[in-house]
C-alpha atoms as a PDB file:
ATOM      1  CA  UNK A   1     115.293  89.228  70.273  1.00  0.00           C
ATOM      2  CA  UNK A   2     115.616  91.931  72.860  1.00  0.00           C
ATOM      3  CA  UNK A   3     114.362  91.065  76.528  1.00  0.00           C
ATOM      4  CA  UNK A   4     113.372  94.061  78.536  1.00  0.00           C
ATOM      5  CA  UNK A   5     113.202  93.423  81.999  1.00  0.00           C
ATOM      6  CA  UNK A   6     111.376  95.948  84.154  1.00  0.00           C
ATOM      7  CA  UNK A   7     107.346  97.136  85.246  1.00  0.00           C
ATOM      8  CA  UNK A   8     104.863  97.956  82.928  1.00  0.00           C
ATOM      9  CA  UNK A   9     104.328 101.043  84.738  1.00  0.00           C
ATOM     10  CA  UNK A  10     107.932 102.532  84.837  1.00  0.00           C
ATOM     11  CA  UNK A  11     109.014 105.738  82.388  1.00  0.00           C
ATOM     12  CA  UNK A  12     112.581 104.148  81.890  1.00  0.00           C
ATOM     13  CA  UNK A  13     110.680 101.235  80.751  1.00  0.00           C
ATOM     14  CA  UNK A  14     108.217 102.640  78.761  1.00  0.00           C
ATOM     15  CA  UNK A  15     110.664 104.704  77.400  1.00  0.00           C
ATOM     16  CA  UNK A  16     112.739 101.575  75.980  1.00  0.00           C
ATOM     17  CA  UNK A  17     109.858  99.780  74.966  1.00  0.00           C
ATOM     18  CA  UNK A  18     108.490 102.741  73.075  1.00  0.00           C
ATOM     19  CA  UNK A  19     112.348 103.074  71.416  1.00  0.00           C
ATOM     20  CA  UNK A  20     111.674  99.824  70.262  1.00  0.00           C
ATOM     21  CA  UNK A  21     108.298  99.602  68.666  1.00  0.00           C
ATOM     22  CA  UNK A  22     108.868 102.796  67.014  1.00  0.00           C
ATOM     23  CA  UNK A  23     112.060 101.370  65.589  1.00  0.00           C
ATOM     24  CA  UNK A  24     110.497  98.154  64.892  1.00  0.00           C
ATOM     25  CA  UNK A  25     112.739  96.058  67.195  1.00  0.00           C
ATOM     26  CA  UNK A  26     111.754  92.717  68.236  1.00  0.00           C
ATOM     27  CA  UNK A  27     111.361  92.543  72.221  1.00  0.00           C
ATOM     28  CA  UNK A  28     109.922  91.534  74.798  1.00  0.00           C
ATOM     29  CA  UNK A  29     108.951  92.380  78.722  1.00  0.00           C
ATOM     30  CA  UNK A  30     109.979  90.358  81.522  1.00  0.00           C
ATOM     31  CA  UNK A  31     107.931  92.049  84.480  1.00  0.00           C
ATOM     32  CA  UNK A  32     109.225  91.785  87.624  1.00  0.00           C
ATOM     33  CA  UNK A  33     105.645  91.989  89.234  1.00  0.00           C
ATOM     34  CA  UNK A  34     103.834  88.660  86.918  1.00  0.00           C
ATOM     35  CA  UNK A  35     107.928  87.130  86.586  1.00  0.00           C
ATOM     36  CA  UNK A  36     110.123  87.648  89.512  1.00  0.00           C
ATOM     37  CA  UNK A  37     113.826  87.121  87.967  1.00  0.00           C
ATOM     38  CA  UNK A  38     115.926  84.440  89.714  1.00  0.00           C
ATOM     39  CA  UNK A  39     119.330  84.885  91.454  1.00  0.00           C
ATOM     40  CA  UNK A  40     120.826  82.965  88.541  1.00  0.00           C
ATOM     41  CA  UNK A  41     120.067  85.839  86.168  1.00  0.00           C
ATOM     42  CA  UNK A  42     120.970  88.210  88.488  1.00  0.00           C
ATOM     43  CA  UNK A  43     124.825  86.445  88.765  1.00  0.00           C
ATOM     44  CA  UNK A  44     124.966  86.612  84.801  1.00  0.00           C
ATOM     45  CA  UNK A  45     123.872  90.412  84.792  1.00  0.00           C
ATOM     46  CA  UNK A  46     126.389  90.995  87.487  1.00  0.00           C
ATOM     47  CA  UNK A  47     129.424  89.301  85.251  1.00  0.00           C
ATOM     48  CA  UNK A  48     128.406  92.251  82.607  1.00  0.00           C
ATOM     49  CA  UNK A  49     127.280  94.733  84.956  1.00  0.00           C
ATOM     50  CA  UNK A  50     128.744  96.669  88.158  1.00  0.00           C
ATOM     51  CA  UNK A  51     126.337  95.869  91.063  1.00  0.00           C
ATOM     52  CA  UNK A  52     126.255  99.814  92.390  1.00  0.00           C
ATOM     53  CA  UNK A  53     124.749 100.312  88.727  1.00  0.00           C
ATOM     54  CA  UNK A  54     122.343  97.471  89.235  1.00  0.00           C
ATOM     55  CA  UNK A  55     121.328  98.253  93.063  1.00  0.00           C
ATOM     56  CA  UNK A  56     118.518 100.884  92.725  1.00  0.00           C
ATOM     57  CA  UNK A  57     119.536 103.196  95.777  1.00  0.00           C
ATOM     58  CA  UNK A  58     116.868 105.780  95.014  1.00  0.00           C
ATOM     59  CA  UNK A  59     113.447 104.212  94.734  1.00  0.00           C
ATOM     60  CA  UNK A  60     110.651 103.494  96.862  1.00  0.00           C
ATOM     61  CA  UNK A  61     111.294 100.018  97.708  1.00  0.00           C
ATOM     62  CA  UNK A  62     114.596 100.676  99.161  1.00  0.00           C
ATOM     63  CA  UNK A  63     113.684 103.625 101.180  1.00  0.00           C
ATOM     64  CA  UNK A  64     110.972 101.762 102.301  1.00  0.00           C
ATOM     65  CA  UNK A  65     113.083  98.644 103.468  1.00  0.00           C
ATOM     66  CA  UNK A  66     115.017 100.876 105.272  1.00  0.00           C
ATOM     67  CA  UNK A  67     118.310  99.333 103.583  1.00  0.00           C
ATOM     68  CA  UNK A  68     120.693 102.355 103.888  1.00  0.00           C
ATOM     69  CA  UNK A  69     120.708 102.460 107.668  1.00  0.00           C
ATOM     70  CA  UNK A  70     121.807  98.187 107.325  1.00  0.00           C
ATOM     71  CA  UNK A  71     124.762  99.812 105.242  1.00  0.00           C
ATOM     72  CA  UNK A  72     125.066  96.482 103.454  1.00  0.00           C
ATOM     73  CA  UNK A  73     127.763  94.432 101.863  1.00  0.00           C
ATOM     74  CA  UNK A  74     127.668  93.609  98.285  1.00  0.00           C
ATOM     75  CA  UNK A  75     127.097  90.499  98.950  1.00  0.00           C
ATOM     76  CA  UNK A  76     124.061  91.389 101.249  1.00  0.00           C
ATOM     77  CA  UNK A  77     123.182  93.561  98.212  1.00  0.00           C
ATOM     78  CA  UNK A  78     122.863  90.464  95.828  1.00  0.00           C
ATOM     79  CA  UNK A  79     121.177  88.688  98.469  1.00  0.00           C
ATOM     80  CA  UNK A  80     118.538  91.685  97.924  1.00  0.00           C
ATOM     81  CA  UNK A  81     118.234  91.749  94.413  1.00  0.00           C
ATOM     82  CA  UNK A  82     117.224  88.236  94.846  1.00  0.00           C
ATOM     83  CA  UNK A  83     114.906  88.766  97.442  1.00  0.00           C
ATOM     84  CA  UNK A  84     113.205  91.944  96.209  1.00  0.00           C
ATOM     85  CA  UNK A  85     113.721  92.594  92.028  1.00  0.00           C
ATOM     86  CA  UNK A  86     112.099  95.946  92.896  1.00  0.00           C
ATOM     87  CA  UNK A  87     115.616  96.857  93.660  1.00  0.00           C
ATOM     88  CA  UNK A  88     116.809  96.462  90.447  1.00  0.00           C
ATOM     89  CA  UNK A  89     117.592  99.390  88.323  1.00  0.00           C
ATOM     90  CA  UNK A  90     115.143  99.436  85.526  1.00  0.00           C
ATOM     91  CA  UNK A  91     114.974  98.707  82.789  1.00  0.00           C
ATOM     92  CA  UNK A  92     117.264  96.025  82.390  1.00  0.00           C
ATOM     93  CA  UNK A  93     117.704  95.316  78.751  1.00  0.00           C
ATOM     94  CA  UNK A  94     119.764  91.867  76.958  1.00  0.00           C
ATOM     95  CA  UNK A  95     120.935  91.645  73.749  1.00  0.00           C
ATOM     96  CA  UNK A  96     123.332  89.298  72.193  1.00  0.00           C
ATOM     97  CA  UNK A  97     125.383  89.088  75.597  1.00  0.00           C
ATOM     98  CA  UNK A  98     125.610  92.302  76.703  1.00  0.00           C
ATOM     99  CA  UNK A  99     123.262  93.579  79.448  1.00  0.00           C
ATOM    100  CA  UNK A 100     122.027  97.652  79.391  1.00  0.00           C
ATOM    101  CA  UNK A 101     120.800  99.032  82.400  1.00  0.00           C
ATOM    102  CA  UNK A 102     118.614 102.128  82.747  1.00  0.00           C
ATOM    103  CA  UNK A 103     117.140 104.009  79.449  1.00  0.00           C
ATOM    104  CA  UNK A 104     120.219 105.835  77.538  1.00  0.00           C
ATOM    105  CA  UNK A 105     118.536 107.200  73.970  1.00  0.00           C
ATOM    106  CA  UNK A 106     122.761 107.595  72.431  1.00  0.00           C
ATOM    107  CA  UNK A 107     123.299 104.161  73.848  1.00  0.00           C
ATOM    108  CA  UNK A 108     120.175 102.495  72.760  1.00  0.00           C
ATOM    109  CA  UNK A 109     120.619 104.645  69.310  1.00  0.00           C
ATOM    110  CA  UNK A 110     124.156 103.419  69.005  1.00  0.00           C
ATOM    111  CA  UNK A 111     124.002 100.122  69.577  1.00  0.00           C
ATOM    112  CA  UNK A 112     120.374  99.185  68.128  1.00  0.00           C
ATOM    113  CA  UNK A 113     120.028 101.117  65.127  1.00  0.00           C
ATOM    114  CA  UNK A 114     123.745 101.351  63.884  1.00  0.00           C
END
C-alpha cells in the first residue's frame, strides 16, 4: 500500500491522492495536522531523501517562524522537521522503500502505473 503523508487541504496532496483513486491505487493519508510524524520517520526519509528537498523553504510556516534569518544547520533543520511537520515538503509519498517527495505526474506515472 501507498502512504501519503501530507494535509488534506494541500493541491500537491490532493493532486497525488486524486492520481491514485483515479488509477485505482491502494493508499492512504497520514495527515500531519490529526498524525504528527515522529523524528524516527523523518531519519528514514532522510536516508532516501536529500534534506534541502525535504525542508519546505517556501511556505507559510517557515516564513512565519522566521527560520531564514536563524540561517540554520542541517542539523537544526532536522531538529525542525521534528518540531514542526508543517515544514515538510508535501506530499511525502512511500512505496516499497523508496520515499517521493512533492507531486511529479512523469514520476508518479513512471513508477506507479508501469
Amino acid at each position: 500500500m501507498v502512504k501519503v503523508y501530507g494535509i488534506k487541504n494541500c493541491d500537491n496532496v490532493k493532486k497525488a491522492l486524486r492520481f491514485f483513486k483515479n488509477n485505482n491505487i491502494d493508499h492512504e493519508l497520514i495527515d500531519f495536522k490529526t498524525t504528527p510524524v515522529d523524528c524516527a520517520t523523518i531519519e528514514n526519509w532522510l536516508q532516501t531523501v536529500d534534506l534541502k528537498t525535504l525542508f519546505n523553504t517556501r511556505g507559510t510556516t517557515y516564513r512565519t517562524l522566521g527560520l531564514k534569518a536563524m540561517d540554520l544547520t542541517d542539523e537544526e533543520k532536522e531538529a525542525w522537521l521534528c518540531k514542526e511537520n508543517m515544514l515538510i515538503k508535501r506530499p511525502v509519498v512511500e512505496y516499497d522503500d523508496r520515499v517521493f517527495v512533492a507531486f511529479d505526474l512523469t514520476l508518479y506515472e513512471g513508477v506507479f502505473l508501469s
